[in-house]
N, C-alpha and C. Protein backbone atom coordinates (compact mmCIF):
# COMPACT_ATOMS: atom_id res chain seq x y z
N UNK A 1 -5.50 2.40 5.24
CA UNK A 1 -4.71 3.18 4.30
C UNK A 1 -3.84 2.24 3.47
N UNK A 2 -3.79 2.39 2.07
CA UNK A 2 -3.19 1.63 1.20
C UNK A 2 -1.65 1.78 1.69
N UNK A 3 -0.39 0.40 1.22
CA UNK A 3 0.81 0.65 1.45
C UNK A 3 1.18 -0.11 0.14
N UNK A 4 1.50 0.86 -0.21
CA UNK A 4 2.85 1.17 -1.62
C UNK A 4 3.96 0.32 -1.90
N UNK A 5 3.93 -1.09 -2.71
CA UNK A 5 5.35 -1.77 -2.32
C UNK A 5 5.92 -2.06 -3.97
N UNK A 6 7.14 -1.98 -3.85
CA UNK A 6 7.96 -2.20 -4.93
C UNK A 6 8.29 -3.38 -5.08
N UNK A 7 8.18 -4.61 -5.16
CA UNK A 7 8.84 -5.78 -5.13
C UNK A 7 9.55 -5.82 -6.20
N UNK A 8 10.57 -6.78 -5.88
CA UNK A 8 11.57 -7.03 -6.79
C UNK A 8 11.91 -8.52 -6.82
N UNK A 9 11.90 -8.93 -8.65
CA UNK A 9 12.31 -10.48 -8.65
C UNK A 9 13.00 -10.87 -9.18
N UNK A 10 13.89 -11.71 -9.12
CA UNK A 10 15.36 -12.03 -10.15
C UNK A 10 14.70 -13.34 -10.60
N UNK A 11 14.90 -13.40 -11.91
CA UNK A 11 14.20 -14.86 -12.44
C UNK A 11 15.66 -15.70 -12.06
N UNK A 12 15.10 -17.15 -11.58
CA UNK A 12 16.61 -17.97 -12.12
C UNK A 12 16.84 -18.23 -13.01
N UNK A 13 17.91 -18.38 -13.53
CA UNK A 13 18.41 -18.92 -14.74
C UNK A 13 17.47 -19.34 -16.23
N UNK A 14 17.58 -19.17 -16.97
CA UNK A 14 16.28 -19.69 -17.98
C UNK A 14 14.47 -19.11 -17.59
N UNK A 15 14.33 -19.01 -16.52
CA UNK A 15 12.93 -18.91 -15.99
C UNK A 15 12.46 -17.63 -15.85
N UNK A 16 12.56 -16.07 -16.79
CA UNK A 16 12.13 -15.52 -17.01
C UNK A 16 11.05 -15.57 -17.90
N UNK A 17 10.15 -16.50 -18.29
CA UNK A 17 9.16 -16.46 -18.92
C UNK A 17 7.59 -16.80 -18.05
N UNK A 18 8.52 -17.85 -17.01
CA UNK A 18 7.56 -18.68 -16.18
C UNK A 18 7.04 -17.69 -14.89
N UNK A 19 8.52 -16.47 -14.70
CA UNK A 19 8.65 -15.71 -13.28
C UNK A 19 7.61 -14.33 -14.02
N UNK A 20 7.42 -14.25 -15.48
CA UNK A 20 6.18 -13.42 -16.19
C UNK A 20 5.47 -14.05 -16.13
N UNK A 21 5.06 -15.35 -16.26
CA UNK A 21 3.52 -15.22 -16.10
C UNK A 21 3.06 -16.01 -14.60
N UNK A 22 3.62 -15.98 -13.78
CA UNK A 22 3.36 -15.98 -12.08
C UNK A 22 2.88 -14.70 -11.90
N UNK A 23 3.93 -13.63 -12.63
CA UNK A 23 3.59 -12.25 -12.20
C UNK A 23 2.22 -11.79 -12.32
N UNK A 24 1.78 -12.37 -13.61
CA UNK A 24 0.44 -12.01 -14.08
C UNK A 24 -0.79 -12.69 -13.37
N UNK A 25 -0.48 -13.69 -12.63
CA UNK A 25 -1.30 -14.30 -11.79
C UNK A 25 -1.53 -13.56 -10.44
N UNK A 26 -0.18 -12.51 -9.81
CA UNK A 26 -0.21 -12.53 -8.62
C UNK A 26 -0.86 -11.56 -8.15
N UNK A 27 -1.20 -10.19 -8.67
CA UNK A 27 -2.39 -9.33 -7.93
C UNK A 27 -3.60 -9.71 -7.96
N UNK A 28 -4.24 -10.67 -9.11
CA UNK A 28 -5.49 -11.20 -9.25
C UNK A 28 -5.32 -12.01 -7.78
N UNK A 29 -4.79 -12.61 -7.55
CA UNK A 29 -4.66 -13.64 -6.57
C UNK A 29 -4.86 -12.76 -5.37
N UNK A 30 -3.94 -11.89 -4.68
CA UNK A 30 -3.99 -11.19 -3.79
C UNK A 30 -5.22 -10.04 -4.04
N UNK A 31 -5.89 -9.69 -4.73
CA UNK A 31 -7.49 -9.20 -4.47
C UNK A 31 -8.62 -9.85 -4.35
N UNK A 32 -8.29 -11.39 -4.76
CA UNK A 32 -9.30 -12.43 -4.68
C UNK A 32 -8.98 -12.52 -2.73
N UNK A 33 -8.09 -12.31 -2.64
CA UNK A 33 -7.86 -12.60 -0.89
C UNK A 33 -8.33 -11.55 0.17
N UNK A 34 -8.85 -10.45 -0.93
CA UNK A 34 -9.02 -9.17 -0.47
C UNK A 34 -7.77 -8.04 0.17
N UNK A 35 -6.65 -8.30 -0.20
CA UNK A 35 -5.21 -7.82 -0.04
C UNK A 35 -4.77 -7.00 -0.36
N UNK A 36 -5.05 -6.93 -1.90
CA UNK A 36 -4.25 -6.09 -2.52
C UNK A 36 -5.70 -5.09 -2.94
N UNK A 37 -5.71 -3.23 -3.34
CA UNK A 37 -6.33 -2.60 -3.91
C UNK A 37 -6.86 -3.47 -5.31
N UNK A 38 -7.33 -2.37 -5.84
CA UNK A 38 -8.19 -2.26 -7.28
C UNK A 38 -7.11 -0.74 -8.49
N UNK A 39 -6.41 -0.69 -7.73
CA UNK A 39 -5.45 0.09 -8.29
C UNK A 39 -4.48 -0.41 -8.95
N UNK A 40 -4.47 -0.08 -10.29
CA UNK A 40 -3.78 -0.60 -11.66
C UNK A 40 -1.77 -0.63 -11.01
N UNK A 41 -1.70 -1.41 -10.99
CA UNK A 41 -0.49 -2.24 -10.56
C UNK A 41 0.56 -1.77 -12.15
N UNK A 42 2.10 -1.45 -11.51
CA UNK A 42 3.11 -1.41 -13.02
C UNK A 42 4.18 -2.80 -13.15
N UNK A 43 4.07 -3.15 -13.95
CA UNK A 43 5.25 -4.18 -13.95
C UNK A 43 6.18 -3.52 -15.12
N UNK A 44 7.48 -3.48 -14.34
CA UNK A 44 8.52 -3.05 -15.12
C UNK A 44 9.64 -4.19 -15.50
N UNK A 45 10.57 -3.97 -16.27
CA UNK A 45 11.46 -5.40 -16.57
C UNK A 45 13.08 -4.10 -16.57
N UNK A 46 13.86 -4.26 -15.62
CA UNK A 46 15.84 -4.17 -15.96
C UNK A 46 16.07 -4.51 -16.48
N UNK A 47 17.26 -4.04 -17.37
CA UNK A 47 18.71 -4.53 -18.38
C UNK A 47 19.30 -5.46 -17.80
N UNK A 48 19.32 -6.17 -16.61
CA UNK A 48 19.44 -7.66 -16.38
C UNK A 48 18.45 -8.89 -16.12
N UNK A 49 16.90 -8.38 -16.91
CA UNK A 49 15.76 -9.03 -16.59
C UNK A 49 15.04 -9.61 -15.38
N UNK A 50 15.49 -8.94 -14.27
CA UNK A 50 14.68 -8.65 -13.37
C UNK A 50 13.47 -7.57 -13.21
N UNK A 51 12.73 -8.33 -12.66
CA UNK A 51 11.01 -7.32 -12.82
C UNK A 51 10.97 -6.64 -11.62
N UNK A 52 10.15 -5.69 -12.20
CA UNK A 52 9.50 -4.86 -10.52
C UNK A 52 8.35 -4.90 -10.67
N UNK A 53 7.57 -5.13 -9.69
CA UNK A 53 5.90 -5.24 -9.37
C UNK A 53 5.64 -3.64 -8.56
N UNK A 54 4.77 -2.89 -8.65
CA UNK A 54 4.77 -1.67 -8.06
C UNK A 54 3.06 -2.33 -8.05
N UNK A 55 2.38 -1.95 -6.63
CA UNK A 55 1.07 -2.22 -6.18
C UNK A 55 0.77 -1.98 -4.94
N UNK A 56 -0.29 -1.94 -4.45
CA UNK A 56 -1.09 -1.45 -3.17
C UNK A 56 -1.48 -2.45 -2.53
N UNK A 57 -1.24 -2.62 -1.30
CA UNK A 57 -1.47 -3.43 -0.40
C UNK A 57 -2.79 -2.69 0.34
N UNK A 58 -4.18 -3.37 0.45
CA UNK A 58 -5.06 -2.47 1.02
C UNK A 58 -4.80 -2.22 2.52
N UNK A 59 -4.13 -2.28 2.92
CA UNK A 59 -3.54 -1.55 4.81
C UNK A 59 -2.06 -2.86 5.16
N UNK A 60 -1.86 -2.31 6.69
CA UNK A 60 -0.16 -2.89 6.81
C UNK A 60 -0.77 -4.04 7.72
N UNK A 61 -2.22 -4.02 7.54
CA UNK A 61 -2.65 -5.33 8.53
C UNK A 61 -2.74 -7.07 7.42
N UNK A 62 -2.93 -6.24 5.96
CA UNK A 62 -3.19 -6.91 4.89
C UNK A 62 -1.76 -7.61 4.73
N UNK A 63 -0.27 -6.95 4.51
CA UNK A 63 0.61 -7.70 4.32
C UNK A 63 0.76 -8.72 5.79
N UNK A 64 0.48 -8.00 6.68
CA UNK A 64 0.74 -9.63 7.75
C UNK A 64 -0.11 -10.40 7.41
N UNK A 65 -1.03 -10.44 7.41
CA UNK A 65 -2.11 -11.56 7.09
C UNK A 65 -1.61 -12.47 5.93
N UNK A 66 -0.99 -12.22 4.95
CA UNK A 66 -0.78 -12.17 3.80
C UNK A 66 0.14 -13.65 3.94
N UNK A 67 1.08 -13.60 5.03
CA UNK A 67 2.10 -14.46 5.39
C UNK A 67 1.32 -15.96 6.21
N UNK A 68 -0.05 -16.02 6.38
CA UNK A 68 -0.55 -16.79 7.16
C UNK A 68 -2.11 -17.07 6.31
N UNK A 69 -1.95 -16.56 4.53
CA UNK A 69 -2.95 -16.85 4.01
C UNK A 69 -2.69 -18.23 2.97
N UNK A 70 -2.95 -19.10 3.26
CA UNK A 70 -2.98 -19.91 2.71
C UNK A 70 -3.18 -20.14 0.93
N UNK A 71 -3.74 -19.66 0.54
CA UNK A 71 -3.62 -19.12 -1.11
C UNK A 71 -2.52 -18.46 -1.27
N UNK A 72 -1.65 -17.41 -0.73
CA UNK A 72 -1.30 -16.86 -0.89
C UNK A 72 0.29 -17.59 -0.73
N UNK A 73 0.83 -18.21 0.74
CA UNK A 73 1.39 -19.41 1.03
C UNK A 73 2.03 -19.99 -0.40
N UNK A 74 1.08 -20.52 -0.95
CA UNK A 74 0.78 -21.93 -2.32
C UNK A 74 1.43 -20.49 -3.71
N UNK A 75 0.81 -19.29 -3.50
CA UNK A 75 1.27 -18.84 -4.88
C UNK A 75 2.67 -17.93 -4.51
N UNK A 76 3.47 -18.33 -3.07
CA UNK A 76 4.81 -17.62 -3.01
C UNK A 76 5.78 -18.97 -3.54
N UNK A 77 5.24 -20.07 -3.08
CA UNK A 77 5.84 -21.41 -3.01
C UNK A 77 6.40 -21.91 -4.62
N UNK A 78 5.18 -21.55 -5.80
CA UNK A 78 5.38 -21.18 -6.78
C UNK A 78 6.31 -20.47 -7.35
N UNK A 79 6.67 -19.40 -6.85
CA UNK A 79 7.48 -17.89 -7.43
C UNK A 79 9.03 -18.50 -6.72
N UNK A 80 8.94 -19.41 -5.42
CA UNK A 80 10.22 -19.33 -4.88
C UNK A 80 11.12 -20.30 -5.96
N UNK A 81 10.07 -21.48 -6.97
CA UNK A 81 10.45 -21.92 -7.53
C UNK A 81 11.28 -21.67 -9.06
N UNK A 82 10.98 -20.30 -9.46
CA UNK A 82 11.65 -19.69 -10.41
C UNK A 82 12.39 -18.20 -10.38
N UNK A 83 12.87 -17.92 -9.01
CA UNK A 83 13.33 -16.99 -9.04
C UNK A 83 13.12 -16.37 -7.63
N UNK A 84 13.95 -15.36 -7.04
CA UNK A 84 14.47 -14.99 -5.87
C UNK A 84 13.91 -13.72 -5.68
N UNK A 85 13.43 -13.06 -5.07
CA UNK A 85 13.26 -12.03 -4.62
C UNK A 85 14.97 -10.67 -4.28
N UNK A 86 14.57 -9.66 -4.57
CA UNK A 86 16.28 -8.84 -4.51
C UNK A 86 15.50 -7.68 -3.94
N UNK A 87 17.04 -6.62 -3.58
CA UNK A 87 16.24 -5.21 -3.29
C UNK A 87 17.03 -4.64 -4.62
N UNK A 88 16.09 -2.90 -4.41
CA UNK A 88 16.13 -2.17 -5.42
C UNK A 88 17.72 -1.57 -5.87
N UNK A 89 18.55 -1.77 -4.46
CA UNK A 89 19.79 -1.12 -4.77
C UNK A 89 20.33 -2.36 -5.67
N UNK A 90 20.08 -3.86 -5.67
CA UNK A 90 20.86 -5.03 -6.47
C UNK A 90 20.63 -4.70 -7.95
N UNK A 91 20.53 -3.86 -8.43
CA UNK A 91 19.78 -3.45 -10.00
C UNK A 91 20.85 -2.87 -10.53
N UNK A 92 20.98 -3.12 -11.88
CA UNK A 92 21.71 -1.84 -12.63
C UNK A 92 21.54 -0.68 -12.38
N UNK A 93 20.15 -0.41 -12.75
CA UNK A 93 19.65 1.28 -12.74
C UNK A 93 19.78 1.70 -11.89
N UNK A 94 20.18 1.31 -10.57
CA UNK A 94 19.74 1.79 -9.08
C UNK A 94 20.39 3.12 -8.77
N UNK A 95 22.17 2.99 -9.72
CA UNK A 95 22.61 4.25 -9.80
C UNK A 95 22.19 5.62 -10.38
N UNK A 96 21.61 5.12 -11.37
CA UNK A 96 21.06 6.33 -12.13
C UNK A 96 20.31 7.41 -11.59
N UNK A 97 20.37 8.32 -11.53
CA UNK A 97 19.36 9.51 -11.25
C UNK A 97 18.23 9.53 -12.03
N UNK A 98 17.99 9.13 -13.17
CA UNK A 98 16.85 8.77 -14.44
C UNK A 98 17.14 7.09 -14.26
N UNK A 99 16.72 6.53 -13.60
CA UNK A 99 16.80 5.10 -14.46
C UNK A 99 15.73 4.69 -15.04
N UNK A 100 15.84 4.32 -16.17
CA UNK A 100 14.91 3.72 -17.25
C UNK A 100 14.75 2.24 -17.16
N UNK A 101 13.36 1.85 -17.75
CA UNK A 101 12.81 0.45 -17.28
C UNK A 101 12.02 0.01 -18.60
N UNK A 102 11.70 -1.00 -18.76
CA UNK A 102 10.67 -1.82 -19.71
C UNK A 102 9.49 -2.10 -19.65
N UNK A 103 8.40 -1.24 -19.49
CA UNK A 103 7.66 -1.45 -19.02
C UNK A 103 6.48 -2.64 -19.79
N UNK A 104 6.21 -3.57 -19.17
CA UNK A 104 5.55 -5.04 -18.90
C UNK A 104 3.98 -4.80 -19.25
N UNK A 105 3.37 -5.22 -20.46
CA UNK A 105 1.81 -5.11 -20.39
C UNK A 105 1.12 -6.25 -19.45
N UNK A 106 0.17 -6.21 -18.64
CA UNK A 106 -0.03 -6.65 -18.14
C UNK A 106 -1.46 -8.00 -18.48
């Protein structure tokens, strides 16, 4: 059964261009590993330019594996280099009852 994850990334400083196009690398990557679905993935962008990745993990056996896949390893090692991972409450919008987003062509 697919699992539903929101990730969230804070670019560092200057490196919102580099932490977009990692992004665009990273579900190709994780279906080449067999990980992630075939289900059209959203990338959204906050009023403080942090992104959200919304995508399917193909089962909860796929994200453990995920931590001990070696491709996968090499393309977090990448991302740790331009930016941090956050949760959804660290956001502007988080208060909003409507919060609105930017949504990212992919």
């Amino acid at each position: 059964m697919a699992h539903t994850v929101i990730a969230v990334y804070r670019p560092h400083e200057g490196q919102g261009d580099q932490t977009l196009e990692l992004l665009r690398t990273h579900l190709p990557i994780l279906r080449e590993q067999g990980l992630a679905t075939e289900t059209d993935s959203v990338l959204l962008r906050s009023s403080d330019g942090t992104f959200l990745e919304i995508f399917d993990w193909v089962s909860a056996e796929a994200v453990e594996s995920a931590h001990t896949n070696e491709a996968v390893q090499a393309m977090w090692e990448r991302f740790a280099k331009v930016c941090d991972y956050a949760t959804l409450d660290a956001l502007p919008e988080a208060g909003r009852v409507f919060a609105h987003f930017e949504r990212i062509a992919l």
